[in-house]
N, C-alpha and C. Protein backbone atom coordinates (compact mmCIF):
# COMPACT_ATOMS: atom_id res chain seq x y z
N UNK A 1 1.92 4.43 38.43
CA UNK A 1 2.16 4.23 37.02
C UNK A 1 0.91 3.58 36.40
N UNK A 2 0.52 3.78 34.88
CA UNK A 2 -0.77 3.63 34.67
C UNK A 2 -0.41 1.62 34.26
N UNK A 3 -1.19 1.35 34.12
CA UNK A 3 -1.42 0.20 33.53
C UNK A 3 -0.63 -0.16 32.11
N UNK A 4 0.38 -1.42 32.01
CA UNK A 4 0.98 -1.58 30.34
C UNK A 4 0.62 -1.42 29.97
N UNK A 5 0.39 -0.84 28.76
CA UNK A 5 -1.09 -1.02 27.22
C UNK A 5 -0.78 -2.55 26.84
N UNK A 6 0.20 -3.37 26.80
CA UNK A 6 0.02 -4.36 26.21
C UNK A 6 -0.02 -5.40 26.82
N UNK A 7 0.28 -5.85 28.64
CA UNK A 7 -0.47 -6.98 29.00
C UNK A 7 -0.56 -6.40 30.43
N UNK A 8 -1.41 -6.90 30.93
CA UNK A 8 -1.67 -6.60 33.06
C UNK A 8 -0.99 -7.95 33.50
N UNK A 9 -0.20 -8.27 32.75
CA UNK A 9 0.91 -10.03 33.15
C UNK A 9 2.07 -9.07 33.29
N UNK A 10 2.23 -9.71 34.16
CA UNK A 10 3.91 -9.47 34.74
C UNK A 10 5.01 -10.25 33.30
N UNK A 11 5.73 -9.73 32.91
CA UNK A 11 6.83 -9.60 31.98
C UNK A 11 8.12 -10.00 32.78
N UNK A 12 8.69 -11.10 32.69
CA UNK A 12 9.81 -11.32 33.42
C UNK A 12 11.09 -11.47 32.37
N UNK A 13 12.35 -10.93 32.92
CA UNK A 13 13.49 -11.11 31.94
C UNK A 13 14.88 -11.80 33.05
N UNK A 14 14.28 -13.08 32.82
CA UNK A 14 14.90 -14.07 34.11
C UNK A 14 14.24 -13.74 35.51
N UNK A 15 15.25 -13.42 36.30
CA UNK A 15 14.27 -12.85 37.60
C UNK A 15 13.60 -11.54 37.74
N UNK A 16 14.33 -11.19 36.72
CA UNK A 16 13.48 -9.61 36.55
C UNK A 16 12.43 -8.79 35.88
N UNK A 17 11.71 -8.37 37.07
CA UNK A 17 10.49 -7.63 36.09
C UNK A 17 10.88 -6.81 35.40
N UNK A 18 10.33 -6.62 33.90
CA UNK A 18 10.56 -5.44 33.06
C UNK A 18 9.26 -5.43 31.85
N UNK A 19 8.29 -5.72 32.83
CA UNK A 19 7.07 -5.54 31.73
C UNK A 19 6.90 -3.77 31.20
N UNK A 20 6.96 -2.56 31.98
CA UNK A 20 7.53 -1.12 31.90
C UNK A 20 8.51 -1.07 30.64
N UNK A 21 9.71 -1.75 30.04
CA UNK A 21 10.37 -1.97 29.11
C UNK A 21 10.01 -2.87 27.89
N UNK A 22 8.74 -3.35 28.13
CA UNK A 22 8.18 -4.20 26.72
C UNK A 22 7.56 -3.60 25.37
N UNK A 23 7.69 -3.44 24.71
CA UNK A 23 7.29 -2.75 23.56
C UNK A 23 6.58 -3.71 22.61
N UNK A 24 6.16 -5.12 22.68
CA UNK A 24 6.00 -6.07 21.30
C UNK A 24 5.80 -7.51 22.27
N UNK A 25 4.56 -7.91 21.79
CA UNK A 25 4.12 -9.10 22.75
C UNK A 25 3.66 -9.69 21.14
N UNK A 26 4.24 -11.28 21.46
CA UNK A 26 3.34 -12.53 20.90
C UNK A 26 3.07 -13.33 22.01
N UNK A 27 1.93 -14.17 21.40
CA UNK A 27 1.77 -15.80 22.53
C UNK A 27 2.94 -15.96 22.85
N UNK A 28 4.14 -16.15 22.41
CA UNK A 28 5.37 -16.87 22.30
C UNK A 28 6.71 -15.86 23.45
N UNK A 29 6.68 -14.92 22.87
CA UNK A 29 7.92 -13.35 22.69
C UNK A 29 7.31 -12.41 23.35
N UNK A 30 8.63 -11.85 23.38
CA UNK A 30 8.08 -10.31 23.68
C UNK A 30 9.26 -9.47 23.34
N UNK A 31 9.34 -8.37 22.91
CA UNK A 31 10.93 -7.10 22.38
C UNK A 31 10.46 -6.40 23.69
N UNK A 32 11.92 -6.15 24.27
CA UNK A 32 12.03 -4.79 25.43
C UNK A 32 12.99 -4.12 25.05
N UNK A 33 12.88 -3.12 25.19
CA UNK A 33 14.22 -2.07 25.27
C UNK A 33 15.41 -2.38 25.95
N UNK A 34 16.40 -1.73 25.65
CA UNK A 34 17.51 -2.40 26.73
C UNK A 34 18.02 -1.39 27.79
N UNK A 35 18.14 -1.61 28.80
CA UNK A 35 18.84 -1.10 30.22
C UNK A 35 19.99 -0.43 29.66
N UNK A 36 20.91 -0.54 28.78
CA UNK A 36 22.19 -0.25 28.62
C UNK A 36 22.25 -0.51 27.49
N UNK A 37 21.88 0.25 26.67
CA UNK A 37 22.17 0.11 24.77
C UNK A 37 23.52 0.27 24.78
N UNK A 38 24.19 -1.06 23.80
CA UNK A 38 25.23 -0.86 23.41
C UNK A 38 25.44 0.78 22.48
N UNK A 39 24.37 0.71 21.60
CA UNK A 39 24.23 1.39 20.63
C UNK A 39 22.65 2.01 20.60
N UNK A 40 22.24 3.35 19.98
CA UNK A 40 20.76 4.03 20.50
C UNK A 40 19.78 2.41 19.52
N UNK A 41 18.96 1.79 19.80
CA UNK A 41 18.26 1.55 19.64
C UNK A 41 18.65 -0.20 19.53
N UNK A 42 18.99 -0.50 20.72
CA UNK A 42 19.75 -1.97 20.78
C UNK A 42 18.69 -2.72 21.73
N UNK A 43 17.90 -3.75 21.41
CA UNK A 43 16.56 -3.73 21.74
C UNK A 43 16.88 -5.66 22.05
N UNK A 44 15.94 -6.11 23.05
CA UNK A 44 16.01 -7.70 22.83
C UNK A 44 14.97 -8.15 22.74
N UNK A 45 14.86 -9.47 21.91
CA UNK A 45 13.82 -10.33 21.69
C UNK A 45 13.61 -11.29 22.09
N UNK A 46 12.76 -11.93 22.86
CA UNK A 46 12.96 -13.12 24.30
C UNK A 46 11.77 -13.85 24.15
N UNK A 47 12.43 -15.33 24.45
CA UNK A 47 10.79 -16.10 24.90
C UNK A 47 9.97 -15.77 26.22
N UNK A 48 8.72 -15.87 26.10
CA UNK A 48 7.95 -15.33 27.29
C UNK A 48 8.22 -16.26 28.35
N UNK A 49 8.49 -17.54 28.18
CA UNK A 49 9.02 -18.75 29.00
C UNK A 49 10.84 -18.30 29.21
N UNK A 50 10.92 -18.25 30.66
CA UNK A 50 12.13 -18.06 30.75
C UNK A 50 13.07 -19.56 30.61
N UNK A 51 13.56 -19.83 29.57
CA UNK A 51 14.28 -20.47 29.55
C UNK A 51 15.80 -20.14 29.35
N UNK A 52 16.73 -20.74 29.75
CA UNK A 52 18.43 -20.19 29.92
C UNK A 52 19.10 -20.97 28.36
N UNK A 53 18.93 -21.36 27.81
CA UNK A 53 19.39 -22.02 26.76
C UNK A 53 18.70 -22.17 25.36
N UNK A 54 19.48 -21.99 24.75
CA UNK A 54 18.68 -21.75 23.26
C UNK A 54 18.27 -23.28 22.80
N UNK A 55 18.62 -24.64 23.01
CA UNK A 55 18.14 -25.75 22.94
C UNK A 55 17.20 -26.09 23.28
N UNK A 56 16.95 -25.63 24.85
CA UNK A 56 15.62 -25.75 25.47
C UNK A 56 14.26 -25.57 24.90
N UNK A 57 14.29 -24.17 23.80
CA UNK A 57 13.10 -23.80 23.65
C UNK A 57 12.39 -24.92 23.15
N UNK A 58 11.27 -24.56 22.90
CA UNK A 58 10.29 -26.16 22.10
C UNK A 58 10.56 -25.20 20.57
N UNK A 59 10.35 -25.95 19.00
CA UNK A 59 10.09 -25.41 18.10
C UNK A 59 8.84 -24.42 17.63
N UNK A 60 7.79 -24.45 18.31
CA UNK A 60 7.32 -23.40 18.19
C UNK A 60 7.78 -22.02 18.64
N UNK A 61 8.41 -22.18 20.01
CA UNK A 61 8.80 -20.90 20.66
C UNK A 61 10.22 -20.37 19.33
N UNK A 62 10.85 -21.48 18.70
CA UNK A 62 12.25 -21.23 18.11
C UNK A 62 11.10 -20.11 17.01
N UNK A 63 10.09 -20.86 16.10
CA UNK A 63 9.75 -20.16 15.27
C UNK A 63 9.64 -19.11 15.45
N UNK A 64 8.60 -18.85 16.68
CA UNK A 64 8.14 -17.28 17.15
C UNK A 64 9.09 -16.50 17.46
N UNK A 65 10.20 -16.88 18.29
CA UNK A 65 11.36 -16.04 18.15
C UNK A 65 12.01 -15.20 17.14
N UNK A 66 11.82 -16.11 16.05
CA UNK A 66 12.97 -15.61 14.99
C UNK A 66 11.86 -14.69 13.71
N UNK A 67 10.31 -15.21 13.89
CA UNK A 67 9.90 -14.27 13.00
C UNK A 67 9.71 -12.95 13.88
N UNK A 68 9.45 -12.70 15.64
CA UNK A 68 9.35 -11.78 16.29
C UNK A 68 10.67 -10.86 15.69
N UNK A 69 11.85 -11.63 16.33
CA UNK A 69 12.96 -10.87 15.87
C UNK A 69 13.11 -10.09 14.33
N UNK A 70 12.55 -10.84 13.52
CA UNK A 70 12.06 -10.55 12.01
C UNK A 70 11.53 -8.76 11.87
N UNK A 71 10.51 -9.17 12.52
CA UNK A 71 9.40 -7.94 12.42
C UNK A 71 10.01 -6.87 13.11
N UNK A 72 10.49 -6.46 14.64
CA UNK A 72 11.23 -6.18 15.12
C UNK A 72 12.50 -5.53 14.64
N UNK A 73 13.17 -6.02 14.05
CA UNK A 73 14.50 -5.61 13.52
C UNK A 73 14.15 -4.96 12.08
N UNK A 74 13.05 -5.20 11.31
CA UNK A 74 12.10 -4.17 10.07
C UNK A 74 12.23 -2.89 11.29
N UNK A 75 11.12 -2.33 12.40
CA UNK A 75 10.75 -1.50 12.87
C UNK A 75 12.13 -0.55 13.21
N UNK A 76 13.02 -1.43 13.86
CA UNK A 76 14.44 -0.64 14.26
C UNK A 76 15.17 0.07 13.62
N UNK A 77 15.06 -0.94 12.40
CA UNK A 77 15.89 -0.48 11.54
C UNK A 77 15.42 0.78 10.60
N UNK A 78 14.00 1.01 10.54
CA UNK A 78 13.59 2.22 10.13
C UNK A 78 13.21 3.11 10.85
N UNK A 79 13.19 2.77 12.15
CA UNK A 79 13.06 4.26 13.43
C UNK A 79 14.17 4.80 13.89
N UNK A 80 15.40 3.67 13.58
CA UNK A 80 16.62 4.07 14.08
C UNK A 80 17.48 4.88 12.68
N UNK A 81 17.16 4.78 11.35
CA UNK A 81 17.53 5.21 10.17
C UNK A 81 19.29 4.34 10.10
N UNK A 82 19.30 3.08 10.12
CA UNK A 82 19.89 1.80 10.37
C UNK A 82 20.38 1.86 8.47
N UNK A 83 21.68 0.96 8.35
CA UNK A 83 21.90 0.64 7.79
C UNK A 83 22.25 -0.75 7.16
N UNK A 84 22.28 -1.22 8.43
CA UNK A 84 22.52 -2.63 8.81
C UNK A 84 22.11 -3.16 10.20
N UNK A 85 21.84 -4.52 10.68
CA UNK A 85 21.79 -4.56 12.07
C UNK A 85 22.97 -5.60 12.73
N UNK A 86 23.15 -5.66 13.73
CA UNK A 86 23.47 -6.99 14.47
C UNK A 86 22.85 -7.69 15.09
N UNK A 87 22.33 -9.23 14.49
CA UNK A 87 21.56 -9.48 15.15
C UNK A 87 22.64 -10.90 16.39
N UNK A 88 22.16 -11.32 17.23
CA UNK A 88 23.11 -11.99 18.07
C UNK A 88 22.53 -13.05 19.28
N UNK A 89 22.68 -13.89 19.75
CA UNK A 89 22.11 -14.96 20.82
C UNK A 89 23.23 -14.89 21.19
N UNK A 90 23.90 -15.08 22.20
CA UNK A 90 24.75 -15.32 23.34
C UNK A 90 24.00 -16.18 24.23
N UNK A 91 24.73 -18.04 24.19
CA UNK A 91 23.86 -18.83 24.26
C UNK A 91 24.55 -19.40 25.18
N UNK A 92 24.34 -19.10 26.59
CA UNK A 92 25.23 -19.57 27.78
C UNK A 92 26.00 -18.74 28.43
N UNK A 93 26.69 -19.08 29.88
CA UNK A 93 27.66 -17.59 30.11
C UNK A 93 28.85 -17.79 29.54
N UNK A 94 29.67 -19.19 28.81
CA UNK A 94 30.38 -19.06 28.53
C UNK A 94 30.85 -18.03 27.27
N UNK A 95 29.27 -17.89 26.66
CA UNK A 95 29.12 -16.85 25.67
C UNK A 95 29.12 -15.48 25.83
N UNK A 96 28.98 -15.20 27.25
CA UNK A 96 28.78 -13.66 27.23
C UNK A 96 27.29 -14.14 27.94
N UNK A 97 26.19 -14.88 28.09
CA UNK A 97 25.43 -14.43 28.68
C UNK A 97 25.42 -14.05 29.43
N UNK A 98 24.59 -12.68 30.36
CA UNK A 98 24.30 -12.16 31.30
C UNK A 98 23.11 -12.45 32.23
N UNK A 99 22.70 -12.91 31.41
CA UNK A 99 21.09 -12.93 31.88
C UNK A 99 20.62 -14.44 31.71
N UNK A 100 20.23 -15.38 32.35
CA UNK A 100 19.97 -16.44 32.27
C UNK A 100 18.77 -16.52 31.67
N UNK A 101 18.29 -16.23 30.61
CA UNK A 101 17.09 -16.60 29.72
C UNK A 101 17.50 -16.22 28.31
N UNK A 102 17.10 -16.58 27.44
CA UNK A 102 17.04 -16.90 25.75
C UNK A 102 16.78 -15.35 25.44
N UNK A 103 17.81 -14.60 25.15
CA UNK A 103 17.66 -13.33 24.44
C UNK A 103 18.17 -13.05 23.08
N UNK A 104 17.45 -12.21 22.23
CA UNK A 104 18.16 -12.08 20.61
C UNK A 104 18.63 -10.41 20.34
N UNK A 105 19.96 -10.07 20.61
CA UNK A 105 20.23 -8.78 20.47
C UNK A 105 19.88 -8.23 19.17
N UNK A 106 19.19 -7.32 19.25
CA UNK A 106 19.27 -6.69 18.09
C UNK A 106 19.57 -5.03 17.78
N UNK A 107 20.49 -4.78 17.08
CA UNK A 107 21.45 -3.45 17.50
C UNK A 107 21.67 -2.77 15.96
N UNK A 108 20.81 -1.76 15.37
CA UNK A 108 21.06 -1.14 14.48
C UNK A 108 22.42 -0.38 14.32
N UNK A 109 22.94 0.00 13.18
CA UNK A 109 23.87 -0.14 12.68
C UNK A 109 24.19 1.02 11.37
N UNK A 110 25.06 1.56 11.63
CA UNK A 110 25.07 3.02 10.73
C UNK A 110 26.61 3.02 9.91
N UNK A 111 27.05 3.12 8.95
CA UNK A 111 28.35 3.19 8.63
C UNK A 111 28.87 4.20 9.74
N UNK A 112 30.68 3.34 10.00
CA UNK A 112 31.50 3.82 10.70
C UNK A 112 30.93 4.41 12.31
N UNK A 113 29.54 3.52 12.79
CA UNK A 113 29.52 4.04 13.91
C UNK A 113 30.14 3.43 15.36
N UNK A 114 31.08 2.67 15.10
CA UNK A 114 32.00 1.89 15.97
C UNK A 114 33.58 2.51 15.64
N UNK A 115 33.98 2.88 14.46
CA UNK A 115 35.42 3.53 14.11
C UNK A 115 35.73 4.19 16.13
N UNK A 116 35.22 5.22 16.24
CA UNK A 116 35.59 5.72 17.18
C UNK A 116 36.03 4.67 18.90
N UNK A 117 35.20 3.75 18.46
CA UNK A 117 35.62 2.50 19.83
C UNK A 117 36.38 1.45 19.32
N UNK A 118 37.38 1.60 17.80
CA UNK A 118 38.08 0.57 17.58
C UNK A 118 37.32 -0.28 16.28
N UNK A 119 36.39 0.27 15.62
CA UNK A 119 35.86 -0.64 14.42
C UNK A 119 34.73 -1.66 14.92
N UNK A 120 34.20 -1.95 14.10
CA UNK A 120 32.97 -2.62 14.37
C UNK A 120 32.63 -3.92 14.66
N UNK A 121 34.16 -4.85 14.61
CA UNK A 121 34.26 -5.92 15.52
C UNK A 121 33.97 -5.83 17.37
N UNK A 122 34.27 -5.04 17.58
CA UNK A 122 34.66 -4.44 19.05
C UNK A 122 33.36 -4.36 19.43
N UNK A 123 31.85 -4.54 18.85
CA UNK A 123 30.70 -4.83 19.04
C UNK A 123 30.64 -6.16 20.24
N UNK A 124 31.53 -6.84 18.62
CA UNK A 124 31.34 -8.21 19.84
C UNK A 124 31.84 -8.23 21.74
N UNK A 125 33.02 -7.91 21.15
CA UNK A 125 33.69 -7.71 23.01
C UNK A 125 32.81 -7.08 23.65
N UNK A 126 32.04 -5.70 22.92
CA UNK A 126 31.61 -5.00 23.90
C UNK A 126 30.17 -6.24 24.45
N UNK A 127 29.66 -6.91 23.75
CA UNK A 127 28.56 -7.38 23.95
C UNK A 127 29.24 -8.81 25.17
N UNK A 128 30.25 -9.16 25.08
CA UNK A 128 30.71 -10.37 25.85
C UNK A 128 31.45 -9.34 27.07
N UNK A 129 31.77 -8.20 27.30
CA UNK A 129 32.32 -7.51 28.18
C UNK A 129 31.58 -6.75 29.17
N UNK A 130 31.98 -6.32 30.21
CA UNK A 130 31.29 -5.50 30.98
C UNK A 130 30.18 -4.38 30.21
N UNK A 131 30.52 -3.95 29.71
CA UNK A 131 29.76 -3.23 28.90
C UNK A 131 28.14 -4.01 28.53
N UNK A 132 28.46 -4.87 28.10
CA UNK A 132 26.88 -6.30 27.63
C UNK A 132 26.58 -6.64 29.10
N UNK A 133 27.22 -6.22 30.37
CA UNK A 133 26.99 -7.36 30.98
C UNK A 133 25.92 -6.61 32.08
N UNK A 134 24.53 -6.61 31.45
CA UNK A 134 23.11 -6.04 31.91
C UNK A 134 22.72 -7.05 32.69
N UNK A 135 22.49 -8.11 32.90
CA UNK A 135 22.52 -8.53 34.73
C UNK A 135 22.86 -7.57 35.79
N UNK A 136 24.39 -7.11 35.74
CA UNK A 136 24.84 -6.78 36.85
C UNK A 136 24.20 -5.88 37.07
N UNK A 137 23.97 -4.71 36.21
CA UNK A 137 22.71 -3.67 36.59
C UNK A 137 21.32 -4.00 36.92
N UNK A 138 20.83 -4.75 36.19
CA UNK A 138 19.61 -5.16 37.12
C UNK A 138 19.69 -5.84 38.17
N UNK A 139 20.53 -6.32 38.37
CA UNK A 139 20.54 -6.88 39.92
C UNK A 139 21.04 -5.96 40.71
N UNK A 140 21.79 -4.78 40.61
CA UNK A 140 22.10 -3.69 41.40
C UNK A 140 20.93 -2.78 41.55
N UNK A 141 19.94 -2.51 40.62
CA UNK A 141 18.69 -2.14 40.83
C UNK A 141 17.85 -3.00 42.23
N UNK A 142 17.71 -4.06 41.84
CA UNK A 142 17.36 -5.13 42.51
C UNK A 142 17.65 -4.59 44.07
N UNK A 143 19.14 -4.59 43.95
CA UNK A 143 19.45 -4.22 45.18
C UNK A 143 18.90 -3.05 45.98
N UNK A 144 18.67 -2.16 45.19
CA UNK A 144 18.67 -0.75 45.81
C UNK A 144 17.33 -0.29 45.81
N UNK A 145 16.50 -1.79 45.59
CA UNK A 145 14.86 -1.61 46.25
C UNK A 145 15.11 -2.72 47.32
N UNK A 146 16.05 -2.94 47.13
CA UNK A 146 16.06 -3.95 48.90
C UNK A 146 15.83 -5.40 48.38
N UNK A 147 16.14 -5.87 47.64
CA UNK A 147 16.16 -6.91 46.91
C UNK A 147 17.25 -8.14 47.20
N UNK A 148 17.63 -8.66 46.82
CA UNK A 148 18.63 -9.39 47.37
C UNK A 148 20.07 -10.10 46.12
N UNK A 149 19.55 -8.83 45.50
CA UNK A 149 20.49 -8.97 44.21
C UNK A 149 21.79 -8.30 44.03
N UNK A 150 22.95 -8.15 43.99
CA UNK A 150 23.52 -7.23 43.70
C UNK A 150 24.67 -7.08 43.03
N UNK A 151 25.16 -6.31 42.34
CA UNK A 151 26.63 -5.86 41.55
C UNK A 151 26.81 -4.59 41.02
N UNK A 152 28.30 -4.94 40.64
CA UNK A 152 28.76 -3.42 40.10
C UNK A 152 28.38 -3.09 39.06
N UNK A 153 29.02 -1.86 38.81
CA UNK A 153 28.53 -0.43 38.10
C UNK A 153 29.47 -1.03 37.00
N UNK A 154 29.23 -0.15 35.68
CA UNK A 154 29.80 -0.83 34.26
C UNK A 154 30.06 0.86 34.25
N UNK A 155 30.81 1.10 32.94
CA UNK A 155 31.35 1.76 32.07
C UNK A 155 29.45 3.03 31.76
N UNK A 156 29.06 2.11 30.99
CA UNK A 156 27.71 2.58 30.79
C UNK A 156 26.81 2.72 31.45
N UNK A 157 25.74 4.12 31.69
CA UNK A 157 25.16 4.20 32.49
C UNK A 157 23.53 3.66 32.00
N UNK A 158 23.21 3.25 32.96
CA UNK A 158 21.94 2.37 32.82
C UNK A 158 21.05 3.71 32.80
N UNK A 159 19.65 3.25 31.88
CA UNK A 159 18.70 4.71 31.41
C UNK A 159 17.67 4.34 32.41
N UNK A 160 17.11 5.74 32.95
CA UNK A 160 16.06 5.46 33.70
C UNK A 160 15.03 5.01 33.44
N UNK A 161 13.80 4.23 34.12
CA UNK A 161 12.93 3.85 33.81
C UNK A 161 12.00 4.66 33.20
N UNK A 162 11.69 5.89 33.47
CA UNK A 162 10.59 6.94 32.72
C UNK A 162 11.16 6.28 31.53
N UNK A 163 12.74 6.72 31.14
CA UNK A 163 13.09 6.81 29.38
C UNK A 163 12.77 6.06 28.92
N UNK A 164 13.49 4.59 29.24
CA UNK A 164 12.99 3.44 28.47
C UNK A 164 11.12 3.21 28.58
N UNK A 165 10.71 3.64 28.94
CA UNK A 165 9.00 2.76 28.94
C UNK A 165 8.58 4.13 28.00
N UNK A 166 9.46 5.54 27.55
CA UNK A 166 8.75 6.56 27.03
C UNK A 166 9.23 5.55 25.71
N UNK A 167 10.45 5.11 25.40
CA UNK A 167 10.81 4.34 23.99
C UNK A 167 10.13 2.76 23.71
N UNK A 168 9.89 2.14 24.81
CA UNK A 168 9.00 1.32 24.49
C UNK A 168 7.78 1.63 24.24
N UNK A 169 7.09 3.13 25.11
CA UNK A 169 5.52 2.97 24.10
C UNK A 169 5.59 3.91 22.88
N UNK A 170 6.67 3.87 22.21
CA UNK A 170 7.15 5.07 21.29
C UNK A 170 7.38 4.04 20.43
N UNK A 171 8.37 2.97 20.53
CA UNK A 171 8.33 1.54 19.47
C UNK A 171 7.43 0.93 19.35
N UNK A 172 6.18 0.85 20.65
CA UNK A 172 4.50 -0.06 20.37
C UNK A 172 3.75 0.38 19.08
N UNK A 173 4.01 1.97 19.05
CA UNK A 173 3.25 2.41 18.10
C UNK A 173 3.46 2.06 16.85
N UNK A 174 4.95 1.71 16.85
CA UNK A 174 5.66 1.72 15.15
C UNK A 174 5.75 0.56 15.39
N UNK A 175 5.33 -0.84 16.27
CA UNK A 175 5.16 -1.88 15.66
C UNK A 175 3.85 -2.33 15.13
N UNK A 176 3.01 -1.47 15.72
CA UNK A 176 0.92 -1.94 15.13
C UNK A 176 1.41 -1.37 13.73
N UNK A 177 2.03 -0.25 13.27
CA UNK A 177 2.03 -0.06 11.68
C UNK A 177 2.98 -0.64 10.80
N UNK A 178 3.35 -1.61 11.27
CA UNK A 178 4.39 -2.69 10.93
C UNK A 178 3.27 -3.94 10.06
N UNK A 179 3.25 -3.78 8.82
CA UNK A 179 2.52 -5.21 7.99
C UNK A 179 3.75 -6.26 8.05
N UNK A 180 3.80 -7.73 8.40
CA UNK A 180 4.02 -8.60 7.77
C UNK A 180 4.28 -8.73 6.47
């Protein structure tokens, strides 16, 4: 595989590498694609410091977060032809976290595109339910390079790596033409 275009640093999302899934680097952040879109273009925004708690961060990282997520959720929302987004922290596992580090869902949004799974509350469950719960797939990945990670299979099927790193360097592009 050739080299990231955007760093030769390893990209971690808790214990897991997913620099291949990064699309959007600050000093601070970074946006990856997601393993298991709730919805086509459901993307997260993370401190580069793995921290598990949204208290933890220092205030600079809070800033960089939320204008990353800013810029970010502009790009989505016009590559995805969005009408709205969800944006979301799940701040602990009692919340639904999956993943032990500081992530910001962000999940474009189309009239009536949840009606068919029960209305557009049912976002949330899905995001606190097996369905959100993208750990278990990466650690079943994990597993099945011999890793020492492992769990079950969800509802949703996790996208292969070609796809996601073809949509992350497919979102790199449409974030350099992204002004502030």
């Amino acid at each position: 595989m050739p080299p990231h275009p955007l760093t030769s640093l390893p990209i971690h999302f808790g214990p897991f590498l997913v620099t291949p899934q990064v699309f959007h680097l600050t000093p601070l952040s970074y946006a990856l694609v997601n393993l298991k879109p709730l919805l086509p273009g459901h993307v997260l925004v993370c401190p580069r410091r793995v921290v598990p708690r949204f208290a933890a961060l220092t205030p600079a990282e809070v800033t960089d977060l939320f204008f990353t997520a800013q810029r970010v959720s502009r790009v989505i929302e016009r590559m995805y032809g969005a009408h709205a987004l969800n944006i979301a922290i799940q701040d602990g596992k009692a919340a639904g976290q999956s993943v032990e580090h500081v992530h910001c869902h962000i999940i474009p949004r189309k009239e009536g595109d949840m009606e068919e799974k029960g209305g557009g509350d049912r976002l949330y469950e899905m995001m606190e339910g097996e369905e959100g719960d993208v750990g278990k797939e990466l650690r079943k990945r994990e597993e099945e390079r011999g890793h020492r990670f492992a769990g079950p299979d969800a509802e949703r099927k996790p996208r292969s790596e070609e796809e996601m790193r073809k949509e992350a360097e497919w979102l790199a592009e449409e974030m350099e033409k992204e002004v502030d």
